[in-house]
N, C-alpha and C. Protein backbone atom coordinates (compact mmCIF):
# COMPACT_ATOMS: atom_id res chain seq x y z
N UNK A 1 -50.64 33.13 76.68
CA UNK A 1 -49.34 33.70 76.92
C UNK A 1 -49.24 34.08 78.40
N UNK A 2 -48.28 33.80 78.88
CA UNK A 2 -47.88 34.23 80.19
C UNK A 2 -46.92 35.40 80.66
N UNK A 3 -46.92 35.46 81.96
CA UNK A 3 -45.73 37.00 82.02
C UNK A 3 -44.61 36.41 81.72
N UNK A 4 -44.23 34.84 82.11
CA UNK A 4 -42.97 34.45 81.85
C UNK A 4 -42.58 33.99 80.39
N UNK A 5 -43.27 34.09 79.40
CA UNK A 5 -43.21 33.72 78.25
C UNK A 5 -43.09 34.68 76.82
N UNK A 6 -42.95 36.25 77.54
CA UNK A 6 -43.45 37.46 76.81
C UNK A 6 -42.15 37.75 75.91
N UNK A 7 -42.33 37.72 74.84
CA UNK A 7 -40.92 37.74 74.19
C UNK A 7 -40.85 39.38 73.43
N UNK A 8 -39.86 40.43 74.02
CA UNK A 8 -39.76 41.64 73.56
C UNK A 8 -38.81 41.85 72.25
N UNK A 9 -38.84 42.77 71.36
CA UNK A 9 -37.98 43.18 70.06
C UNK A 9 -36.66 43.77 70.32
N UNK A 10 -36.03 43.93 70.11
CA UNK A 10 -34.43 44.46 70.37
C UNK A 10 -34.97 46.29 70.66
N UNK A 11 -35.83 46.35 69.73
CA UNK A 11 -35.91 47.94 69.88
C UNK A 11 -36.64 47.97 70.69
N UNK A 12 -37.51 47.37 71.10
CA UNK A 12 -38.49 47.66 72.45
C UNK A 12 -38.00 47.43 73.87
N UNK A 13 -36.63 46.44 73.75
CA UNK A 13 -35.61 46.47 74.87
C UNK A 13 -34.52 47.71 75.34
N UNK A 14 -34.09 48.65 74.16
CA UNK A 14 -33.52 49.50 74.18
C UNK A 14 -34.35 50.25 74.94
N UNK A 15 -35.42 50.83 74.09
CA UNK A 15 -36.38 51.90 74.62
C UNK A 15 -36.42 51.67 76.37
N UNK A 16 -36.78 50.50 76.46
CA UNK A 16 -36.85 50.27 77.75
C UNK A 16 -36.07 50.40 78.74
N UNK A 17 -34.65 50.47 78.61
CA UNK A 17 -33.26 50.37 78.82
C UNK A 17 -32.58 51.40 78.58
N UNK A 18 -32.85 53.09 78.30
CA UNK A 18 -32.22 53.66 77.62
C UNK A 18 -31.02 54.30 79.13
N UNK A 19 -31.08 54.18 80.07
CA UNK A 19 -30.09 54.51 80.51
C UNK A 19 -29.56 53.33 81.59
N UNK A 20 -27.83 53.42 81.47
CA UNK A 20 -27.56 52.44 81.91
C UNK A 20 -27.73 51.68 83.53
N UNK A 21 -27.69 50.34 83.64
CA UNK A 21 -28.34 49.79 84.79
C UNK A 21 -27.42 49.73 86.00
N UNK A 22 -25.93 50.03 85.55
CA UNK A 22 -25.13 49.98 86.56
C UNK A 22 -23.98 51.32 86.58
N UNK A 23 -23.98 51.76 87.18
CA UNK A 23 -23.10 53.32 87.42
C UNK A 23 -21.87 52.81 87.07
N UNK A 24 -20.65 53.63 86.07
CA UNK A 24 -19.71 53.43 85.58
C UNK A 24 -18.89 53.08 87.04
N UNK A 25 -19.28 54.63 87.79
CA UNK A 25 -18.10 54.26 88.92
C UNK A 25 -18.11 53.43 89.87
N UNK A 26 -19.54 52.69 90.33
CA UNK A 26 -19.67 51.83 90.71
C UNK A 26 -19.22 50.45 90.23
N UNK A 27 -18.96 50.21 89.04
CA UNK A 27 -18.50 49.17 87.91
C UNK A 27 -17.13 48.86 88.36
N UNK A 28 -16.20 50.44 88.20
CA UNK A 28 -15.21 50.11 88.54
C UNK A 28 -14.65 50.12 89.98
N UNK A 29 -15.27 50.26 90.69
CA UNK A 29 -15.19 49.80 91.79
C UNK A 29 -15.08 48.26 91.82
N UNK A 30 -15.89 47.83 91.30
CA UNK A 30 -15.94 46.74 91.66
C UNK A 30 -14.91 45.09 90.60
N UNK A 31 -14.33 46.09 89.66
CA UNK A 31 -13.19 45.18 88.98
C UNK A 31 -11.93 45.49 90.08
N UNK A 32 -11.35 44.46 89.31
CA UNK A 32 -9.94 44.27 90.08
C UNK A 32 -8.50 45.13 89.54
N UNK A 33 -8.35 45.88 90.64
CA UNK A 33 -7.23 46.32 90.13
C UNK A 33 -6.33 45.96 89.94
N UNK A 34 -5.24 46.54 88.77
CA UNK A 34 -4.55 46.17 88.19
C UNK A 34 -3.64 45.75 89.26
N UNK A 35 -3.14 46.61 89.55
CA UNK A 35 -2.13 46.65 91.01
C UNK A 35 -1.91 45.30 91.81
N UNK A 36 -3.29 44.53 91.86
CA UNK A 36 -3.20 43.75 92.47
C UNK A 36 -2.68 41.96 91.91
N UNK A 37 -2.50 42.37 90.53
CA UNK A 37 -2.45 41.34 89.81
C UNK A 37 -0.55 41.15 89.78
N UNK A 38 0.24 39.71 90.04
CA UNK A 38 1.07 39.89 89.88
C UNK A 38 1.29 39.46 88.94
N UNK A 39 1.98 40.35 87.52
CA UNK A 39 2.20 40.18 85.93
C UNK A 39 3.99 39.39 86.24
N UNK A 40 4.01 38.28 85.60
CA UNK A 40 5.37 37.47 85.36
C UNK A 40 5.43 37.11 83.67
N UNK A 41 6.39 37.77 83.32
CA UNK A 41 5.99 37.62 82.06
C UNK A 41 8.02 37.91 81.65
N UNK A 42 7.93 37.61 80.62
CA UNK A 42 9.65 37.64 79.63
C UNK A 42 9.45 38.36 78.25
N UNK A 43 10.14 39.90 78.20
CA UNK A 43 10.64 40.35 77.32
C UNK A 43 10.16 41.64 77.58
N UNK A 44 10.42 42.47 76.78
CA UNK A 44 10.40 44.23 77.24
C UNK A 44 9.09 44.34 76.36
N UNK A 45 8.56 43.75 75.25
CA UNK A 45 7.28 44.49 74.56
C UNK A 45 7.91 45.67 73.59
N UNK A 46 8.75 45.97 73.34
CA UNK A 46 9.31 46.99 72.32
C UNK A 46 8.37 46.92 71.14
N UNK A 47 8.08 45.80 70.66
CA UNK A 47 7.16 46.05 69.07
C UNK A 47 5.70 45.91 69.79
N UNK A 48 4.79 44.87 71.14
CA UNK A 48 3.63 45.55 71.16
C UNK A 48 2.94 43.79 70.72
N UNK A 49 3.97 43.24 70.74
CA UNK A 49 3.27 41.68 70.33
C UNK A 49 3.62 40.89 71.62
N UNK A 50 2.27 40.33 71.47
CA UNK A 50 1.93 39.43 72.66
C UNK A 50 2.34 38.15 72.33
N UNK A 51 2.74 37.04 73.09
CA UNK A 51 3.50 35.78 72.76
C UNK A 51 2.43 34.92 73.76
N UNK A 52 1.25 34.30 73.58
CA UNK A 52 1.03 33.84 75.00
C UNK A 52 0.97 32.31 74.86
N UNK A 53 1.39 31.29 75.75
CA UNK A 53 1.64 29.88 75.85
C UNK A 53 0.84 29.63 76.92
N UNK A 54 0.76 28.33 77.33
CA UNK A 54 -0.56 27.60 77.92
C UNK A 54 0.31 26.53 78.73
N UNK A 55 1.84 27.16 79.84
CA UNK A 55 1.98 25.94 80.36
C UNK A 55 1.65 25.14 82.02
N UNK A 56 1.59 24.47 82.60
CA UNK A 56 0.71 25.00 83.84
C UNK A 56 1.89 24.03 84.94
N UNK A 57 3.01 23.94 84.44
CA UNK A 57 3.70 23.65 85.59
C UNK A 57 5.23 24.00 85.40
N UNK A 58 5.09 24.99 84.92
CA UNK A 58 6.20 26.34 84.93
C UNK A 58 5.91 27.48 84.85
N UNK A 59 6.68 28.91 85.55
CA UNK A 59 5.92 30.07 85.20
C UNK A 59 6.09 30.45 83.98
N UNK A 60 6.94 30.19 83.27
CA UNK A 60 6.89 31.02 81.59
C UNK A 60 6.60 30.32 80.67
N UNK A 61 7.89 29.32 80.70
CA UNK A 61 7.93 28.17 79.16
C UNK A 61 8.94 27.14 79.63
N UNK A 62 8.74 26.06 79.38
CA UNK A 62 9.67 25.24 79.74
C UNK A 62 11.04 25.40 78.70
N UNK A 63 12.32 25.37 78.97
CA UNK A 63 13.56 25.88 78.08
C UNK A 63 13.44 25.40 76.57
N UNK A 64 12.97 23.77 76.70
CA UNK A 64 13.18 23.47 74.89
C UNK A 64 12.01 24.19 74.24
N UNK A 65 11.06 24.56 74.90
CA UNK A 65 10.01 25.29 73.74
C UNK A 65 10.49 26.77 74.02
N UNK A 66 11.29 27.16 74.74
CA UNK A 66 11.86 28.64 74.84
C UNK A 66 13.11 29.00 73.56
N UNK A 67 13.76 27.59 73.44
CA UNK A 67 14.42 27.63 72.44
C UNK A 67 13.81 27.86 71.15
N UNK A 68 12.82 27.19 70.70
CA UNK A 68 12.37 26.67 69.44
C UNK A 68 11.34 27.89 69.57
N UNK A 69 10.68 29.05 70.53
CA UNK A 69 10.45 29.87 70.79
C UNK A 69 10.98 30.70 69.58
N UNK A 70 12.33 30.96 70.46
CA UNK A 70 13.30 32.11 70.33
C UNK A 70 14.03 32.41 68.41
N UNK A 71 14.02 30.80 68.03
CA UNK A 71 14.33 30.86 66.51
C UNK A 71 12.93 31.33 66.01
N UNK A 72 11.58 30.97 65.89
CA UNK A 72 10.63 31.16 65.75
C UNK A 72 10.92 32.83 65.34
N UNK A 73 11.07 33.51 66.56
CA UNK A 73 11.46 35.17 66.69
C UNK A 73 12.41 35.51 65.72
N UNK A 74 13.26 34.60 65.95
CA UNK A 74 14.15 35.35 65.54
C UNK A 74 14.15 35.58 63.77
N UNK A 75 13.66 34.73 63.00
CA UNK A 75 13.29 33.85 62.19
C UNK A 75 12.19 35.68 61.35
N UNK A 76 11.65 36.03 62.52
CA UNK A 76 10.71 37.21 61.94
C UNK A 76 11.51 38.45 62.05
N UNK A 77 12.73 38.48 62.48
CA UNK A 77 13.21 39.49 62.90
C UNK A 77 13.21 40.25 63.90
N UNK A 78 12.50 39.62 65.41
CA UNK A 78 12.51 40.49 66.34
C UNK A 78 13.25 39.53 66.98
N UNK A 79 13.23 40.30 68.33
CA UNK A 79 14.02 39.37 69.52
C UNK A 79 13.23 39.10 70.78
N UNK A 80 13.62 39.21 71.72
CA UNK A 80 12.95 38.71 73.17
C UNK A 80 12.63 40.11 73.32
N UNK A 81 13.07 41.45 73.52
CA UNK A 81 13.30 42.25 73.37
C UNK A 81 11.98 43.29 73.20
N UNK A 82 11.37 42.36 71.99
CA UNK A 82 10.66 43.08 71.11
C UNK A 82 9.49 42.56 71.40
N UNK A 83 9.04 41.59 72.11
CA UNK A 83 8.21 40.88 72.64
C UNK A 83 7.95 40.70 73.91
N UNK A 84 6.20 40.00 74.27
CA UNK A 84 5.81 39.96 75.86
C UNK A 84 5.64 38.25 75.43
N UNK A 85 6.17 37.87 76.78
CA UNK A 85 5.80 36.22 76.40
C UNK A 85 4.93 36.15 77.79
N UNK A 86 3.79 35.36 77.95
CA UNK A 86 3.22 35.19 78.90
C UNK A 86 2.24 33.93 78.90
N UNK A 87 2.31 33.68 80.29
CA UNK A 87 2.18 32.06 80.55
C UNK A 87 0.48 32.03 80.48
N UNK A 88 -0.61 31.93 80.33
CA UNK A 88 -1.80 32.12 80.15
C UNK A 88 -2.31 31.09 81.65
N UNK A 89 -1.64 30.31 82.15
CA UNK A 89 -1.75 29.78 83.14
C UNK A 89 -1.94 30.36 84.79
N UNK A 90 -1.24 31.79 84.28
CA UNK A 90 -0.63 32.06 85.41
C UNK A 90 -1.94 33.19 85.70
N UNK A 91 -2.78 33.78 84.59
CA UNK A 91 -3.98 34.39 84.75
C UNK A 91 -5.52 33.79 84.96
N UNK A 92 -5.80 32.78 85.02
CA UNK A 92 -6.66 32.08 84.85
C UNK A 92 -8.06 33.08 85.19
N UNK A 93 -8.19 33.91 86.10
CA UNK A 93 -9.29 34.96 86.22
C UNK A 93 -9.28 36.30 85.79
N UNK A 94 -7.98 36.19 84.74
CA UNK A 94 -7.57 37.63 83.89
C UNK A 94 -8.53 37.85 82.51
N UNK A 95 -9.39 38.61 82.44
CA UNK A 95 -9.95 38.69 81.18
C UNK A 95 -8.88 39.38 79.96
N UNK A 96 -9.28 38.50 78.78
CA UNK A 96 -8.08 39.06 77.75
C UNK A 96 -8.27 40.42 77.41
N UNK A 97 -9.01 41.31 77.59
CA UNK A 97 -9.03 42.48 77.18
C UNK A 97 -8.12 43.12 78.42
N UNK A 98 -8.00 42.64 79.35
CA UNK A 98 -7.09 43.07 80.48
C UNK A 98 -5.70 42.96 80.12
N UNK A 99 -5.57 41.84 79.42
CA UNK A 99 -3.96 41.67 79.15
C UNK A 99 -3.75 42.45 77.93
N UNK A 100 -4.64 42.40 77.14
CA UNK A 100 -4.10 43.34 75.67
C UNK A 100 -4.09 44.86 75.85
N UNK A 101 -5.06 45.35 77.26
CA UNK A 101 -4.68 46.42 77.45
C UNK A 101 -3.43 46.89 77.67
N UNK A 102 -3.23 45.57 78.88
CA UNK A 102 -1.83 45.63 79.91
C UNK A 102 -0.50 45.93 79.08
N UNK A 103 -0.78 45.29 78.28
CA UNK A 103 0.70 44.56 77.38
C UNK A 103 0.77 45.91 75.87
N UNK A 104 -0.43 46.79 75.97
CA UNK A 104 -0.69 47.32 74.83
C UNK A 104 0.02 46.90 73.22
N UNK A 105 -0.81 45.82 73.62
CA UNK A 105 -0.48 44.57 72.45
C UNK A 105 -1.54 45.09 71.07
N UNK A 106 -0.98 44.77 70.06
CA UNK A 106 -1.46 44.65 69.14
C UNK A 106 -0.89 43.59 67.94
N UNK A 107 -0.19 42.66 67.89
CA UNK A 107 -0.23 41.60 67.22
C UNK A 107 -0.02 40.41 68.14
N UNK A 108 -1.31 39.50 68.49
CA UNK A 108 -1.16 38.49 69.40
C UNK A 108 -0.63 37.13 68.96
N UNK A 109 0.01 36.20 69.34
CA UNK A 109 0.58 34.96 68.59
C UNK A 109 0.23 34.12 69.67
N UNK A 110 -0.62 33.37 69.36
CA UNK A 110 -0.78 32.04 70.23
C UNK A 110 -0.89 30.51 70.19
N UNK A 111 0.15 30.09 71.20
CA UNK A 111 0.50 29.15 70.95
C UNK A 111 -0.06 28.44 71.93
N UNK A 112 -1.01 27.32 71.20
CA UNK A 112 -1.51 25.97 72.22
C UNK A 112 -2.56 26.31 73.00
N UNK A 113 -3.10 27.77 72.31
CA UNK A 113 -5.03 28.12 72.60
C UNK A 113 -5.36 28.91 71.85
N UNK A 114 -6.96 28.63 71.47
CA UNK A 114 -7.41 29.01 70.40
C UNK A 114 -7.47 30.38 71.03
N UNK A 115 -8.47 30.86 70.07
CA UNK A 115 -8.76 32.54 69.71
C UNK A 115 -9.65 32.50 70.79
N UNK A 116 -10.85 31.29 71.03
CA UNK A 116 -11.56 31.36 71.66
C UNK A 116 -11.45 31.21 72.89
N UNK A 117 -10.52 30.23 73.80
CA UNK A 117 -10.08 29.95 75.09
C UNK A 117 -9.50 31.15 75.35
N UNK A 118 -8.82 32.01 74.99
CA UNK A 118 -7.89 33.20 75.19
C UNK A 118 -9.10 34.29 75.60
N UNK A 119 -10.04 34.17 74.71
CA UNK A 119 -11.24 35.16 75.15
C UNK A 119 -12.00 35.43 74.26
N UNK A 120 -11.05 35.83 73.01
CA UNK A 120 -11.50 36.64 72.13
C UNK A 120 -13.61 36.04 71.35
N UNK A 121 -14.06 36.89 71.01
CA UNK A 121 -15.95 36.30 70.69
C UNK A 121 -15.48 35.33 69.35
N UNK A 122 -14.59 34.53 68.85
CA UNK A 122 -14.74 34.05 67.84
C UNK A 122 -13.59 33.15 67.66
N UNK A 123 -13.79 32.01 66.92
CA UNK A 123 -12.90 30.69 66.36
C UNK A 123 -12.09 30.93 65.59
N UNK A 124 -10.85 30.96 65.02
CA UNK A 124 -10.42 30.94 63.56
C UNK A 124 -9.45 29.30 63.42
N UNK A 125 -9.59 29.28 62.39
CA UNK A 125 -8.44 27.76 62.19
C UNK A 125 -7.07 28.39 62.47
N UNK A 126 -6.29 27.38 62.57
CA UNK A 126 -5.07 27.36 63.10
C UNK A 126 -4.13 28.00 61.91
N UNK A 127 -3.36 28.75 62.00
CA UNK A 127 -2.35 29.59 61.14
C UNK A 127 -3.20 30.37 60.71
N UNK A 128 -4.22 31.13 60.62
CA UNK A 128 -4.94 32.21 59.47
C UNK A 128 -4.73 33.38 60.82
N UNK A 129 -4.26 34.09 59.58
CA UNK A 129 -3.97 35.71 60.64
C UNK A 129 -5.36 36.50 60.42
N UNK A 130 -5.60 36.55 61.80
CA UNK A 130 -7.27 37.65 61.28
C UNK A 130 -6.89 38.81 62.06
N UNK A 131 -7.72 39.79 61.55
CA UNK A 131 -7.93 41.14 61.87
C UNK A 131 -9.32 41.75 62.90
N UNK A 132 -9.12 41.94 63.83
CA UNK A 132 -9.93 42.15 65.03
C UNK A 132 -9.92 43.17 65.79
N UNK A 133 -10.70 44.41 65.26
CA UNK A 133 -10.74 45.31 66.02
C UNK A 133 -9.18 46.07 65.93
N UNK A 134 -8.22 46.63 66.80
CA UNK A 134 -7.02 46.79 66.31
C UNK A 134 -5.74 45.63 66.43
N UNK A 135 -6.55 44.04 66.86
CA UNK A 135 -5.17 43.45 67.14
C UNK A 135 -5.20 42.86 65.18
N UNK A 136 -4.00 42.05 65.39
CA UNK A 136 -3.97 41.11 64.23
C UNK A 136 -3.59 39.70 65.38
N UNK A 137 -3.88 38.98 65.02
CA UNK A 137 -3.98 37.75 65.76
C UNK A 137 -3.67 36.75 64.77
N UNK A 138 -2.94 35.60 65.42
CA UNK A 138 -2.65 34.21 64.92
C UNK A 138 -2.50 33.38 65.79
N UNK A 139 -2.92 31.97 65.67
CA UNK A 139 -2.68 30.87 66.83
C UNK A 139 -2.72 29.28 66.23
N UNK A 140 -1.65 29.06 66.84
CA UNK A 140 -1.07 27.96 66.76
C UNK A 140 -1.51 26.48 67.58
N UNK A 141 -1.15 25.31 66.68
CA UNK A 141 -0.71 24.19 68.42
C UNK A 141 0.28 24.46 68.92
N UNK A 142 0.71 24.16 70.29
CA UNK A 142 1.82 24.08 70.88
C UNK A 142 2.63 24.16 70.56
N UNK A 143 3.83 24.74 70.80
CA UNK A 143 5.18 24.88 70.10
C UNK A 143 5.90 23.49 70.29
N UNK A 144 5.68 22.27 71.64
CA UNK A 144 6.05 21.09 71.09
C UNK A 144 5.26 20.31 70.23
N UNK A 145 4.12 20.10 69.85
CA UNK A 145 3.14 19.56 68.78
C UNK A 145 4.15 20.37 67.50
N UNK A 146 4.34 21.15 67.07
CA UNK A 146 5.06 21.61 65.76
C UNK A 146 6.45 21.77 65.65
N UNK A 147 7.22 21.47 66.70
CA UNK A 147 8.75 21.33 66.72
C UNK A 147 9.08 20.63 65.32
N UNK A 148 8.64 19.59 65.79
CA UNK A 148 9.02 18.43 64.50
C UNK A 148 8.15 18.28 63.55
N UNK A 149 6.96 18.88 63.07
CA UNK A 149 6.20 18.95 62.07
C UNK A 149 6.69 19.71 61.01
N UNK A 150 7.19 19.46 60.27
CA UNK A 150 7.35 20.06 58.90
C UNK A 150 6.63 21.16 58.37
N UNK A 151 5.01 20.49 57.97
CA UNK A 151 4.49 21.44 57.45
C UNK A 151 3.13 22.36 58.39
N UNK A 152 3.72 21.83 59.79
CA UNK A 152 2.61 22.82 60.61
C UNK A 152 3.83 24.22 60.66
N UNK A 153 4.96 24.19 60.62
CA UNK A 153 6.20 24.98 60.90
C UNK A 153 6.09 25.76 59.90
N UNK A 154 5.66 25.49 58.77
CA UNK A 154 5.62 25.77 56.98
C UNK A 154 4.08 26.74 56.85
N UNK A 155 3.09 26.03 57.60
CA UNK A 155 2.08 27.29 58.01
C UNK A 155 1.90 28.14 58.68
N UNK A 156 2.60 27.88 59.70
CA UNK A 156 3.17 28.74 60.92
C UNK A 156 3.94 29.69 60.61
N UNK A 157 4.98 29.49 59.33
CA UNK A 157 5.66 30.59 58.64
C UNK A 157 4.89 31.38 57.77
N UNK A 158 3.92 30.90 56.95
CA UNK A 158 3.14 31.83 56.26
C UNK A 158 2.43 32.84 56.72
N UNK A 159 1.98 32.05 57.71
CA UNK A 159 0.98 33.25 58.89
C UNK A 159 1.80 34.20 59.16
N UNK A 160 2.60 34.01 59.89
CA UNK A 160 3.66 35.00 60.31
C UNK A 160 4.24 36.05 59.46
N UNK A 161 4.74 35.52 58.50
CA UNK A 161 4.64 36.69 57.56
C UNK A 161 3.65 37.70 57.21
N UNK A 162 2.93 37.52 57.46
CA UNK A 162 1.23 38.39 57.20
C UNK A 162 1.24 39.24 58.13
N UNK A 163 2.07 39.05 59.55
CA UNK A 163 1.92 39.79 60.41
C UNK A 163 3.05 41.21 59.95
């Protein structure tokens, strides 16, 4: 056995580790402030649900998926209003716990990235609403991939209801 080969127990790493290796305030020193981030985003957030899309050569949504958007909403009973829509493009070095802080989101809907590209530690299939910590989350394909799909629109409604 070698020094580079020494394999320690979770509890014998703790012990070893019991106080932390980097000073809180030093930590935050060294993230990025908020301040500096410029947030472009559509709708007031009134209910606390996050809307986020994946487009990378517009800042929000291009109009026909803003339309087919907006019935989507409306369809659940909220409005623009009641919602944050945001371009996921436009953060590319934003960690998602930054935006769900930001947005003090708690039901996320995503359209055209998984659970996992967005950030979150885990996969789910497409339409299943899961429960995570305090968000509820659902995610979709693209809002043009399901325009004209019948029954991705038809799972897309079930989910939604759950929310």
């Amino acid at each position: 056995m070698s020094l580079n080969n020494i394999n320690l127990s979770p509890y014998l790493i703790a012990q070893l580790y019991q106080n932390v290796l980097i000073e809180e305030d030093k930590l935050k020193a060294v993230a990025p402030a908020e301040r500096t981030i410029d947030w472009k985003y559509l709708g007031n957030n009134a209910k606390n649900v996050l809307v986020v899309v994946n487009y990378e050569q517009v800042t929000h949504i291009p109009d026909e998926q803003l339309d087919f958007l907006s019935k989507i909403i409306n369809s659940c009973k909220f409005s623009m209003e009641d919602i944050c829509l945001l371009n996921l493009c436009n953060y590319p070095n934003v960690a998602y716990d930054v935006l769900l802080n930001k947005f003090n989101s708690r039901s996320i809907l995503l359209f055209g990235i998984s659970t996992n590209h967005f950030g979150f530690p885990f996969e789910i299939p497409a339409f299943q609403v899961q429960q995570y910590d305090k968000y509820t989350i659902i995610h979709s394909p693209a809002l043009q991939d399901i325009k004209n799909d019948e029954k991705a629109r038809g799972q897309l409604w079930k989910g939604l209801k759950k929310i």
